[in-house]
C-alpha atoms as a PDB file:
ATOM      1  CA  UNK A   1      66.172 171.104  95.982  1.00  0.00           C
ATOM      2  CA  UNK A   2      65.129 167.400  95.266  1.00  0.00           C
ATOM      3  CA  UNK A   3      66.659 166.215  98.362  1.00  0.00           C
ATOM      4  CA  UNK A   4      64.259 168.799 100.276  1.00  0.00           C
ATOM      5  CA  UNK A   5      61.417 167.403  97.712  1.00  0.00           C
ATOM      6  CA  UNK A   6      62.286 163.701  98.674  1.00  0.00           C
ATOM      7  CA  UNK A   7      62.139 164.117 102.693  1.00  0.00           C
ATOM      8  CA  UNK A   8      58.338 165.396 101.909  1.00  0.00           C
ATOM      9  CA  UNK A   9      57.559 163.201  99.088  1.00  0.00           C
ATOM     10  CA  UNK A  10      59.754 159.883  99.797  1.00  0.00           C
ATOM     11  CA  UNK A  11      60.161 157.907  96.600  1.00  0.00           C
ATOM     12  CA  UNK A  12      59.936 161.045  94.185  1.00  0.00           C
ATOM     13  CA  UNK A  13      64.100 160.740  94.042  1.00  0.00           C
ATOM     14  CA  UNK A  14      63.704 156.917  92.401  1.00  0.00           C
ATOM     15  CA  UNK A  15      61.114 157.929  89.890  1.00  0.00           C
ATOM     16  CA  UNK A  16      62.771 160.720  88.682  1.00  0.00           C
ATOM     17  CA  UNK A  17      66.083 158.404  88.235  1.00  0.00           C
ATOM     18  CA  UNK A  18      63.685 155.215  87.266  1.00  0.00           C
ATOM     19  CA  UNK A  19      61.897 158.173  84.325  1.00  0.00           C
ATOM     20  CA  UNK A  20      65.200 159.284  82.801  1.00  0.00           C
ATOM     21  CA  UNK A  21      66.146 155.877  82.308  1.00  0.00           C
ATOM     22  CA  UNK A  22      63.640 154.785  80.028  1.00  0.00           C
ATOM     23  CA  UNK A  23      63.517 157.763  77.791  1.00  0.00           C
ATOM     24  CA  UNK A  24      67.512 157.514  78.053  1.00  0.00           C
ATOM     25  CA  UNK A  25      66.986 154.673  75.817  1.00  0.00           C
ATOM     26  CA  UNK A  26      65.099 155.983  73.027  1.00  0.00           C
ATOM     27  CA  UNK A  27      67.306 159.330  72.808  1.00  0.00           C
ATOM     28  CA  UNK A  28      69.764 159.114  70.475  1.00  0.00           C
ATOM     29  CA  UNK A  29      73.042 161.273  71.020  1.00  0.00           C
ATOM     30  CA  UNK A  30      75.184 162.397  68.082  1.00  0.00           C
ATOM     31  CA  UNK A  31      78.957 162.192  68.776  1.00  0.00           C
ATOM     32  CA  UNK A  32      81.367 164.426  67.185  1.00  0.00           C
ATOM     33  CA  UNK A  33      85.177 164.401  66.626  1.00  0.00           C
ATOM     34  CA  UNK A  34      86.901 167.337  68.347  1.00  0.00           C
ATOM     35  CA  UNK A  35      89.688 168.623  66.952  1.00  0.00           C
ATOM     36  CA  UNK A  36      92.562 170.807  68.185  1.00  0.00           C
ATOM     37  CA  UNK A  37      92.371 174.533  67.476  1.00  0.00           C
ATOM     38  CA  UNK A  38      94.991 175.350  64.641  1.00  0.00           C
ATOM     39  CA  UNK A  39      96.261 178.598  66.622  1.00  0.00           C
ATOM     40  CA  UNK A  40      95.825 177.754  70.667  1.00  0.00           C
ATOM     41  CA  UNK A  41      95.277 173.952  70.884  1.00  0.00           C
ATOM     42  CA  UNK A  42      91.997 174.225  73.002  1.00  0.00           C
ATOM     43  CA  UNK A  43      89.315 171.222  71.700  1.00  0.00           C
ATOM     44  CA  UNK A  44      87.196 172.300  69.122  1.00  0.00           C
ATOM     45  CA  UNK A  45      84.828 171.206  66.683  1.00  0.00           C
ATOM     46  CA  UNK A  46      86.049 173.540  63.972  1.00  0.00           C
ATOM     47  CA  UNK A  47      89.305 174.610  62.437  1.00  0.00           C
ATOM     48  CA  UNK A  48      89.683 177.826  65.307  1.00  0.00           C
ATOM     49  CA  UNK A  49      87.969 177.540  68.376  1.00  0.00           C
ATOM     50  CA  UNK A  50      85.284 180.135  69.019  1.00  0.00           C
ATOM     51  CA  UNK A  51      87.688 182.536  71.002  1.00  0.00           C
ATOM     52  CA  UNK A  52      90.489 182.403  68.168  1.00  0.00           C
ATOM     53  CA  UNK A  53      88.049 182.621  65.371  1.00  0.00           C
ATOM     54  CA  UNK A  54      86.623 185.895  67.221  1.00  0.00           C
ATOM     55  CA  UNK A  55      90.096 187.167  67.724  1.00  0.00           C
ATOM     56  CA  UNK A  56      90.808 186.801  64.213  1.00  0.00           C
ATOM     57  CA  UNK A  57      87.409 188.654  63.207  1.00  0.00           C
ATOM     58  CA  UNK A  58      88.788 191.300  65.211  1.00  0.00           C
ATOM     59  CA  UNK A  59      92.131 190.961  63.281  1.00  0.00           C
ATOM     60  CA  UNK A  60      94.253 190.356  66.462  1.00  0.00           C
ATOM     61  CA  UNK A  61      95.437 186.642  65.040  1.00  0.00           C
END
């Protein structure tokens, strides 16, 4: 899609690339820890991960 955009538009690639480099700058990203799900392993940012925590709602953990 943006190649087929540049080859009518040349240029339009680098501005999109040069754009999202300076707002890059002023967004600010919050990190998190992940943690290990208690019951599988998989990374999560909770106690359970989603699936175990939905399989336990369903009272199959």
């Amino acid at each position: 899609m943006i190649n087929g955009y540049e080859v009518n538009h040349p240029g339009s690639k680098y501005a999109l690339m040069r754009g999202f480099e300076k707002i890059s700058d002023t967004v600010k990203v919050e990190t998190c820890d992940l943690l290990g799900c208690e019951v599988c392993g998989a990374p999560s940012g909770d106690r359970l991960c989603k699936s175990c925590n939905l399989l336990k709602q369903i009272k199959l953990i």
